[in-house]
Protein backbone atom coordinates (compact mmCIF):
# COMPACT_ATOMS: atom_id res chain seq x y z
CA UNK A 1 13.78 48.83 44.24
CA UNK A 2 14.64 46.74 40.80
CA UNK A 3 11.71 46.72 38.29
CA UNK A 4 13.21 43.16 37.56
CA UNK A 5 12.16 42.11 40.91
CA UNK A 6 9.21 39.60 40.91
CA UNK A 7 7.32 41.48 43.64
CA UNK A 8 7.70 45.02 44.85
CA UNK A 9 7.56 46.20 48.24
CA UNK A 10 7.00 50.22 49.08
CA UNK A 11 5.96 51.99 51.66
CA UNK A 12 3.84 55.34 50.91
CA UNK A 13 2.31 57.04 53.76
CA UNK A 14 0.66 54.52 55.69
CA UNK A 15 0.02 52.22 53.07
CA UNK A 16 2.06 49.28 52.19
CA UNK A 17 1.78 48.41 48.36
CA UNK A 18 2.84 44.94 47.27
CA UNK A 19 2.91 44.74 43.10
CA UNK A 20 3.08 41.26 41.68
CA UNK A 21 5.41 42.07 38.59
CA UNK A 22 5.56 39.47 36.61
CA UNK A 23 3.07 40.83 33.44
CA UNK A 24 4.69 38.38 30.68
CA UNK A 25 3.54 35.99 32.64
CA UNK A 26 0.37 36.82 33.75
CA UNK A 27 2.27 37.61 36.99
CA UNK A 28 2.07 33.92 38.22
CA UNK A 29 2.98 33.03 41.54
CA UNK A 30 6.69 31.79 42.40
CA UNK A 31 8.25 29.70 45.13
CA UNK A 32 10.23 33.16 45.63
CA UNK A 33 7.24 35.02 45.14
CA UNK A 34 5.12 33.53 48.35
CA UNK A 35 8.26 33.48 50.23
CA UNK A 36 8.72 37.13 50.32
CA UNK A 37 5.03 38.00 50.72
CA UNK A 38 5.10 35.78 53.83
CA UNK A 39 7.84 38.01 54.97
CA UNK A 40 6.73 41.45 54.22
CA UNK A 41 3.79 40.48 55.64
CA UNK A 42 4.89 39.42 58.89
CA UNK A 43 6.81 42.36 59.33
CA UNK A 44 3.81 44.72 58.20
CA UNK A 45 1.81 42.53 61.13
CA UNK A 46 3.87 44.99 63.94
CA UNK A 47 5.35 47.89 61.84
CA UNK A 48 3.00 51.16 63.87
CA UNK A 49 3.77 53.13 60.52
CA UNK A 50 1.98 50.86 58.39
CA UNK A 51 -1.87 50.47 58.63
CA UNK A 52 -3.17 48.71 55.84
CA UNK A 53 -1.89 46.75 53.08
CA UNK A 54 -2.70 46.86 49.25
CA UNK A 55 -1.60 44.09 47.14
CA UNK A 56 -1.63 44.68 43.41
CA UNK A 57 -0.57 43.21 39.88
CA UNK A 58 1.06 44.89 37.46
CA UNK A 59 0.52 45.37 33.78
CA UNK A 60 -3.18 45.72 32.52
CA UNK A 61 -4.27 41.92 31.56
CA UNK A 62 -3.88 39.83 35.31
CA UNK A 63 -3.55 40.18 38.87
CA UNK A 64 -2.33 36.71 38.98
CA UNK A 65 -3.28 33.79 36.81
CA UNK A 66 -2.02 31.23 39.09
CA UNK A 67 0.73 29.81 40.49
CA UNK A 68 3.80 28.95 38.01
CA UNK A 69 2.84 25.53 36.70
CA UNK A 70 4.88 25.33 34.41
CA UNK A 71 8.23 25.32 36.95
CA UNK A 72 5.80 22.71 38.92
CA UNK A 73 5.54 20.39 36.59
CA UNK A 74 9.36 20.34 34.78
CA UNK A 75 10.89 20.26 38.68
CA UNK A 76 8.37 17.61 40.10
CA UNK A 77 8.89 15.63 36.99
CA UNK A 78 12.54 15.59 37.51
CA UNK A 79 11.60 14.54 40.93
CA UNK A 80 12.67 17.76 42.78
CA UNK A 81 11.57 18.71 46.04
CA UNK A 82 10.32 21.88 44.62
CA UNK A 83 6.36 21.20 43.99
CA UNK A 84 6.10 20.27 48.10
CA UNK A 85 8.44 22.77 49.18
CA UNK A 86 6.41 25.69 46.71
CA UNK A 87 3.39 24.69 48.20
CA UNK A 88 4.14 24.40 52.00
CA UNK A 89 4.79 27.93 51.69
CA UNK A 90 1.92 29.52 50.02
CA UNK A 91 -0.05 27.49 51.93
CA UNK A 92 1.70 29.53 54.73
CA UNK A 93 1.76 32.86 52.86
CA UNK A 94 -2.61 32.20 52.43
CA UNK A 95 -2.93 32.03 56.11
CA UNK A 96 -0.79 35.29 56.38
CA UNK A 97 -3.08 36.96 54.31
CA UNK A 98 -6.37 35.66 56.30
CA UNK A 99 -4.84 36.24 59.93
CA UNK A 100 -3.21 39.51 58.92
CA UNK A 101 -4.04 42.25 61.46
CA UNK A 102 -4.88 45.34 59.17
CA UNK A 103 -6.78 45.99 56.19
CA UNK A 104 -5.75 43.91 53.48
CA UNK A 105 -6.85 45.40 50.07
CA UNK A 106 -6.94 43.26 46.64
CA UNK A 107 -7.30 45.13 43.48
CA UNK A 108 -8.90 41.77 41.81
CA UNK A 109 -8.11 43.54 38.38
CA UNK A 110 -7.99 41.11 35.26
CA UNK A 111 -7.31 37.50 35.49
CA UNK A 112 -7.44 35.98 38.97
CA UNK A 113 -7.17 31.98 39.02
CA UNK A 114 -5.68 29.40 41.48
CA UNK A 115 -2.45 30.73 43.72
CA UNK A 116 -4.11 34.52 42.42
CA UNK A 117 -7.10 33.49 44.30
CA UNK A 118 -4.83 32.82 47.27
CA UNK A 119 -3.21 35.61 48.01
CA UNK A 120 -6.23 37.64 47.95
CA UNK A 121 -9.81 36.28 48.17
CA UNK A 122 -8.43 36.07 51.92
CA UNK A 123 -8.24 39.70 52.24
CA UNK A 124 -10.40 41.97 54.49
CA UNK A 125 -11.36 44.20 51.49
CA UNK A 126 -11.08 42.48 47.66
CA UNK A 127 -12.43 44.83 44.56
CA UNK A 128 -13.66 43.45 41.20
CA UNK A 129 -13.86 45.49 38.03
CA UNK A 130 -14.78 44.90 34.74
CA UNK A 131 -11.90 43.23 33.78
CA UNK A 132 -12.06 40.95 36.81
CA UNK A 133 -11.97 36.84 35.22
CA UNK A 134 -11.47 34.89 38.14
CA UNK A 135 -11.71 31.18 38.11
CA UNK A 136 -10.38 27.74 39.80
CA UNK A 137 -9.79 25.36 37.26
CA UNK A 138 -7.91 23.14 39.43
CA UNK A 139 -9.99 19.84 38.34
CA UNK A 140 -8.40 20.00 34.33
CA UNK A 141 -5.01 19.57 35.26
CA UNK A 142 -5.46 16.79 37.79
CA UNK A 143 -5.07 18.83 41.13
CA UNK A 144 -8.06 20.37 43.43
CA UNK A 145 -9.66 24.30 43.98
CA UNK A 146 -6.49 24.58 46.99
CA UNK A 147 -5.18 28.08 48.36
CA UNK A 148 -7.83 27.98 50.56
CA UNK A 149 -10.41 27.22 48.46
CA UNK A 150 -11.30 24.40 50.97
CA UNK A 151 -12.81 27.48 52.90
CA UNK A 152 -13.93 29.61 50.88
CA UNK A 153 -16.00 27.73 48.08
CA UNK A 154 -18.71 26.05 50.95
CA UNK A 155 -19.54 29.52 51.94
CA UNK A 156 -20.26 30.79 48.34
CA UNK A 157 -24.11 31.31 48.08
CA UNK A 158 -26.08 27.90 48.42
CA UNK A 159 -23.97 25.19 45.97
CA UNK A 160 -22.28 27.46 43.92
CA UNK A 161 -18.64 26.51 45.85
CA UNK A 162 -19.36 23.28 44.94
CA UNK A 163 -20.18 24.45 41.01
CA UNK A 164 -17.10 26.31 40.42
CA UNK A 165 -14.50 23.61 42.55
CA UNK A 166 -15.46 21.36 39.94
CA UNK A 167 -16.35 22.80 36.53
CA UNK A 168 -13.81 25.45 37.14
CA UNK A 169 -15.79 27.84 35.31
CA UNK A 170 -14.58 31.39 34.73
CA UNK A 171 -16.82 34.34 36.65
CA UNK A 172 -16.51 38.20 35.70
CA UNK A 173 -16.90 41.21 38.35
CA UNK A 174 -20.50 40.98 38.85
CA UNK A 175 -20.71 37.15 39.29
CA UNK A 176 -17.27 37.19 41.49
CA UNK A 177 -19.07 39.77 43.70
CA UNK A 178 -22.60 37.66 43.97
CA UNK A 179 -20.22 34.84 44.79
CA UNK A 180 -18.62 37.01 47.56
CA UNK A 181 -15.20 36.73 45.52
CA UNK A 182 -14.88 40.29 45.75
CA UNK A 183 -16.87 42.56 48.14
CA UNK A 184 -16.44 45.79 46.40
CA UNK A 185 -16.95 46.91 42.21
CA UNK A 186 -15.42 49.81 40.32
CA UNK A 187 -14.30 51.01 37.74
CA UNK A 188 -10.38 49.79 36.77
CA UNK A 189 -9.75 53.33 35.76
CA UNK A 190 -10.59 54.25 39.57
CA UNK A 191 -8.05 52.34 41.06
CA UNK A 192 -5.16 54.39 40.28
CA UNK A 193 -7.37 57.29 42.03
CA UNK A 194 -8.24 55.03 45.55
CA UNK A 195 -4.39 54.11 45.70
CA UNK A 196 -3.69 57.68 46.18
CA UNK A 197 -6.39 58.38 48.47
CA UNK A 198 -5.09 55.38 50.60
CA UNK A 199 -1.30 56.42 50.46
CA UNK A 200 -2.27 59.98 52.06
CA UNK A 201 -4.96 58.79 54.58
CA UNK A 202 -4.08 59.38 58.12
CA UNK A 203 -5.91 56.45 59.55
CA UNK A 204 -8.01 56.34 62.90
CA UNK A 205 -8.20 54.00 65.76
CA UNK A 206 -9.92 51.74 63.06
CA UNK A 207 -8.13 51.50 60.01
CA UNK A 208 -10.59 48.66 58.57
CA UNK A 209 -13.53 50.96 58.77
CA UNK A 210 -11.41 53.83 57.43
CA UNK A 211 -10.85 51.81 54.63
CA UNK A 212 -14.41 50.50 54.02
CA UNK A 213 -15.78 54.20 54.03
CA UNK A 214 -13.06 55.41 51.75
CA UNK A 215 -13.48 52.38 49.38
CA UNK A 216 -17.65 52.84 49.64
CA UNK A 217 -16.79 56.14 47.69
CA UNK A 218 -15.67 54.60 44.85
CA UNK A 219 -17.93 51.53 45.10
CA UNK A 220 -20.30 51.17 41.97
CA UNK A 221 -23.25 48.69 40.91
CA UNK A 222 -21.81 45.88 39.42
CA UNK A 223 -24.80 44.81 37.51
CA UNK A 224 -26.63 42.06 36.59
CA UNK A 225 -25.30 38.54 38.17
CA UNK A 226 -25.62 35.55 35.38
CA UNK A 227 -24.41 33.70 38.40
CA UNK A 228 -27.46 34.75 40.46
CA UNK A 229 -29.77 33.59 37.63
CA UNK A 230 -28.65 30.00 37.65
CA UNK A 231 -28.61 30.37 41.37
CA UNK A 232 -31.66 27.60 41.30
CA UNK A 233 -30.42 25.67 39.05
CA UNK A 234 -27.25 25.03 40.64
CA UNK A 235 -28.53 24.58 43.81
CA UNK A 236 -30.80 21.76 42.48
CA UNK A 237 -28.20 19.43 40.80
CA UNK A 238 -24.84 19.99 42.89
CA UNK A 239 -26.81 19.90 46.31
CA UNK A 240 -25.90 15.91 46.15
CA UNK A 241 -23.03 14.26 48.00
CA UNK A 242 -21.20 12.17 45.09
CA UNK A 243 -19.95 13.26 41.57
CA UNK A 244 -22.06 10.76 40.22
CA UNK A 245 -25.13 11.57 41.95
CA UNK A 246 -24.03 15.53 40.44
CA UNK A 247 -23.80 14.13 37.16
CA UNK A 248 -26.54 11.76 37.24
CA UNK A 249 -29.01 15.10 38.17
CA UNK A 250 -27.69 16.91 34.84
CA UNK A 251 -28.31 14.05 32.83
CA UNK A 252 -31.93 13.83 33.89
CA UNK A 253 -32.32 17.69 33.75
CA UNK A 254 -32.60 17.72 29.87
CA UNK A 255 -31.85 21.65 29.58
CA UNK A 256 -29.28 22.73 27.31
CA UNK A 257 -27.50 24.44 30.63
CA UNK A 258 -27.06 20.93 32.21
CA UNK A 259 -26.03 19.16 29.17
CA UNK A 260 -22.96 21.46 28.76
CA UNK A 261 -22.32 21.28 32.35
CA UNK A 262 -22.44 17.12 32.51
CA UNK A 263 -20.08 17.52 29.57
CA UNK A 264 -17.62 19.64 30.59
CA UNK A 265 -17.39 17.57 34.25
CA UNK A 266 -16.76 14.28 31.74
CA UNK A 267 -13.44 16.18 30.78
CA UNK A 268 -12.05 16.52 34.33
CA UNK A 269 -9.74 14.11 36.27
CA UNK A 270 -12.04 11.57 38.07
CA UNK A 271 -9.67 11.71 41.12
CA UNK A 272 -9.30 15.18 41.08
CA UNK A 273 -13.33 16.09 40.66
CA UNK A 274 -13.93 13.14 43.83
CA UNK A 275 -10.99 14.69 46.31
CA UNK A 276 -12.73 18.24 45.60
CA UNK A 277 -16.38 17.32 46.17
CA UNK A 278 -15.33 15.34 49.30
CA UNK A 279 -12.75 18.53 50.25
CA UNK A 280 -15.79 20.94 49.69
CA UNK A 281 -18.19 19.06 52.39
CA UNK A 282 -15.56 18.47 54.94
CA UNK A 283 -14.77 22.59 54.25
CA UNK A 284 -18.18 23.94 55.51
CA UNK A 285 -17.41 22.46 58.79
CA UNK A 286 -13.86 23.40 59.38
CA UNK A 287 -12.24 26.83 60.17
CA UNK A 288 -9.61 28.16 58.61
CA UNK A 289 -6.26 27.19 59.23
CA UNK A 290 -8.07 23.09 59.63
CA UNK A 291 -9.08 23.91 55.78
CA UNK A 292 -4.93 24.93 54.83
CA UNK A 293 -3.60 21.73 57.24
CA UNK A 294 -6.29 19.11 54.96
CA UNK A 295 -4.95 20.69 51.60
CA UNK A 296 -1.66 20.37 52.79
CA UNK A 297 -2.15 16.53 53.43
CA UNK A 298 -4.08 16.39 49.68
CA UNK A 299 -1.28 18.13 47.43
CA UNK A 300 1.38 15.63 49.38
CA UNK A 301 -0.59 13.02 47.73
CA UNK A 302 -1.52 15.04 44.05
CA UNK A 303 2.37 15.67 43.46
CA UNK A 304 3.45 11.99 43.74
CA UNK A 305 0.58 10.55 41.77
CA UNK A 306 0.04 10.93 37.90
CA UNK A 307 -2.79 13.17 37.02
CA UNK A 308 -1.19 16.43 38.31
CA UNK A 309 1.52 16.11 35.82
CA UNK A 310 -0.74 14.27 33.31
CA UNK A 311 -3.11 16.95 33.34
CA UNK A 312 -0.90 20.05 33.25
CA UNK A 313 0.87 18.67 30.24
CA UNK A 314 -2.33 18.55 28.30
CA UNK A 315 -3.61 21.93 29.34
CA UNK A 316 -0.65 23.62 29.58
CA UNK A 317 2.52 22.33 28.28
CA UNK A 318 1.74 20.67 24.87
CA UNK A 319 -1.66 22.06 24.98
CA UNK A 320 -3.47 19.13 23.17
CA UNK A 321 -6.11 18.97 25.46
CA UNK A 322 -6.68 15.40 25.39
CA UNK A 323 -5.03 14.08 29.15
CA UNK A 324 -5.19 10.31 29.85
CA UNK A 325 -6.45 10.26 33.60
CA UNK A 326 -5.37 7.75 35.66
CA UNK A 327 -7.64 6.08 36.50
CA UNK A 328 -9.91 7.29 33.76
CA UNK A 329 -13.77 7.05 34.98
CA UNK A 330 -15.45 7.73 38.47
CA UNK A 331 -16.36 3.82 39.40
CA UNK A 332 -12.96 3.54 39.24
CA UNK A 333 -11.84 5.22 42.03
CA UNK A 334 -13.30 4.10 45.30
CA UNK A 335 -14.10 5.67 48.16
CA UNK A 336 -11.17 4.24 50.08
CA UNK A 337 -8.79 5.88 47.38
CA UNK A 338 -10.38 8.88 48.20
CA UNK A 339 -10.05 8.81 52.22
CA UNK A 340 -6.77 7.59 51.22
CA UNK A 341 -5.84 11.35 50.21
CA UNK A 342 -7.28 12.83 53.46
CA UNK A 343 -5.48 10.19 55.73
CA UNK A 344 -3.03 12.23 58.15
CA UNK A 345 0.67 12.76 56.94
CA UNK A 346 3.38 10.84 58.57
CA UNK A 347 4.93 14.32 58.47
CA UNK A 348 2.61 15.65 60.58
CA UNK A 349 0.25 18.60 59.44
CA UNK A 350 1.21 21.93 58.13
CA UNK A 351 2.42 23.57 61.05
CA UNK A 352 0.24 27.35 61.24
């Protein structure tokens, strides 16, 4: 096993640990990357000697900040294949980790955005700590809260799915536990300690609840829930069906809260912020795998249009933070531009 290896597979006991080792780079998500998950994962799936799975990052400031943008943007401006064929398979690798047989354990420590999210907010058993900054900020670079987050988000407490799809604001361990992020909160010092304790378990008949008990040891209050505070609040203004009916609803609030929420919305691709509020209704009705096949027919549609690239050049390339949407206000994109996104593929669907 190569340290210079983007993702590490071992086997100890009857755990299988996955480390995402990347740390210069926030251990961001490759093509490669997904790939091999997918894999290992499969193979984990009917392998008797392993009984859970623990997926990891490695140095002390991410999990996994996202998926490599950067890569996304230089190949799909060159007009490479590589931004479709990246995301067919995490899209794939996501619905691995939901449908995957055993206990699937995240250790949600430090910064956890976008194809992060992905590979484990779909896990049986995901722990925050108090480094834990998770966030989908999908709407400032022109794309849409995807890896699932089509599922997810509606069934976040009342309209906070629909808060965090489109401000993309960042939660920490208490607030990513009220949103049901994580399920679990310790201590990041701890982890090292429930790793072991996982490696030399000799599992039951019911690994999952094996897990849970031995995780409930280490389990601590995560305290107070800013989140859960604004729960009300929230509720009230992004309850409505339209991004200008959202917007409208801060404007009128008057509060200092809704004022800096209205504003930071203005900032956000109009497409993008109208694909995700439509994405995050249709979501609450659909199961799983439905969700993955309707973001699979959206990012077909975000890679050839402008605001993707548009968007992560200003945030993330050249880092002005000034990106010229296209178009660049909400009455400007109509509702048929928007159905346009969700119209079936001549493809066909993402094939789970």
């Amino acid at each position: 096993m190569s340290e210079d290896q983007e993702i590490l597979f071992e086997q100890k006991g009857q755990l299988g640990i996955i480390t995402l080792n990347r740390p210069k780079a926030l251990n961001a998500l490759t093509h490669e990357m997904a790939v091999a998950l997918d894999k290992q994962l499969q193979a984990w799936g009917t392998d008797d000697s392993i009984k859970a799975a623990l997926i990891k990052g490695a140095g002390e400031k991410a999990f996994c900040a996202g998926g490599d943008i950067v890569k996304l943007y230089k190949e799909g401006k060159a007009g490479s294949d590589y931004p479709a064929r990246f995301y067919h398979d995490e899209y794939i690798c996501n619905a691995r980790v939901k449908h995957f047989p055993k206990p699937y354990i995240a250790f949600i420590d430090g910064i956890v955005m976008g194809g992060g999210v992905g590979v484990s907010v779909h896990g049986s058993h995901r722990i925050a700590t108090e480094r834990t900054l998770f966030a989908m900020p999908e709407s400032s670079i022109g794309l849409f809260p995807d890896v699932g987050g089509t599922y997810f988000l509606p069934r976040c407490p009342g309209e906070i799915g629909m808060y965090l799809g489109l401000t993309g604001v960042r939660l920490k361990g208490a607030d990513s536990i009220y949103a049901g992020i994580a399920n679990t909160y310790m201590q990041s010092a701890n982890l090292e300690g429930l790793e072991q304790s996982l490696s030399t378990m000799d599992f039951s008949a019911n690994p999952h609840q094996d897990v849970s008990q031995l995780i409930s040891v280490y389990a601590e209050d995560p305290g107070t829930s800013g989140l859960a505070d604004l729960q009300s609040q929230i509720d009230t203004h992004f309850a409505h069906h339209t991004v200008e009916e959202i917007l409208q609803s801060l404007d009128d609030d008057g509060g200092e809260w809704a004022a800096k929420t209205a504003k930071s919305l203005r900032t956000k691709s109009p497409t993008s912020m109208k694909v995700t509020c439509q994405q995050i209704r249709m979501g609450a009705e659909f199961e799983f795998d439905d969700c993955m096949k309707l973001e699979w027919r959206l990012v077909n549609r975000i890679i050839k249009g402008v605001d993707f690239y548009e968007g992560t050049r200003a945030v993330v390339i050249d880092k002005d933070q000034s990106p010229i949407w296209v178009p660049d206000s909400l009455d400007q994109v109509s509702t048929e531009d928007v159905d346009a996104y969700f119209a079936p593929l001549d493809t066909g669907d993402l094939d789970l």
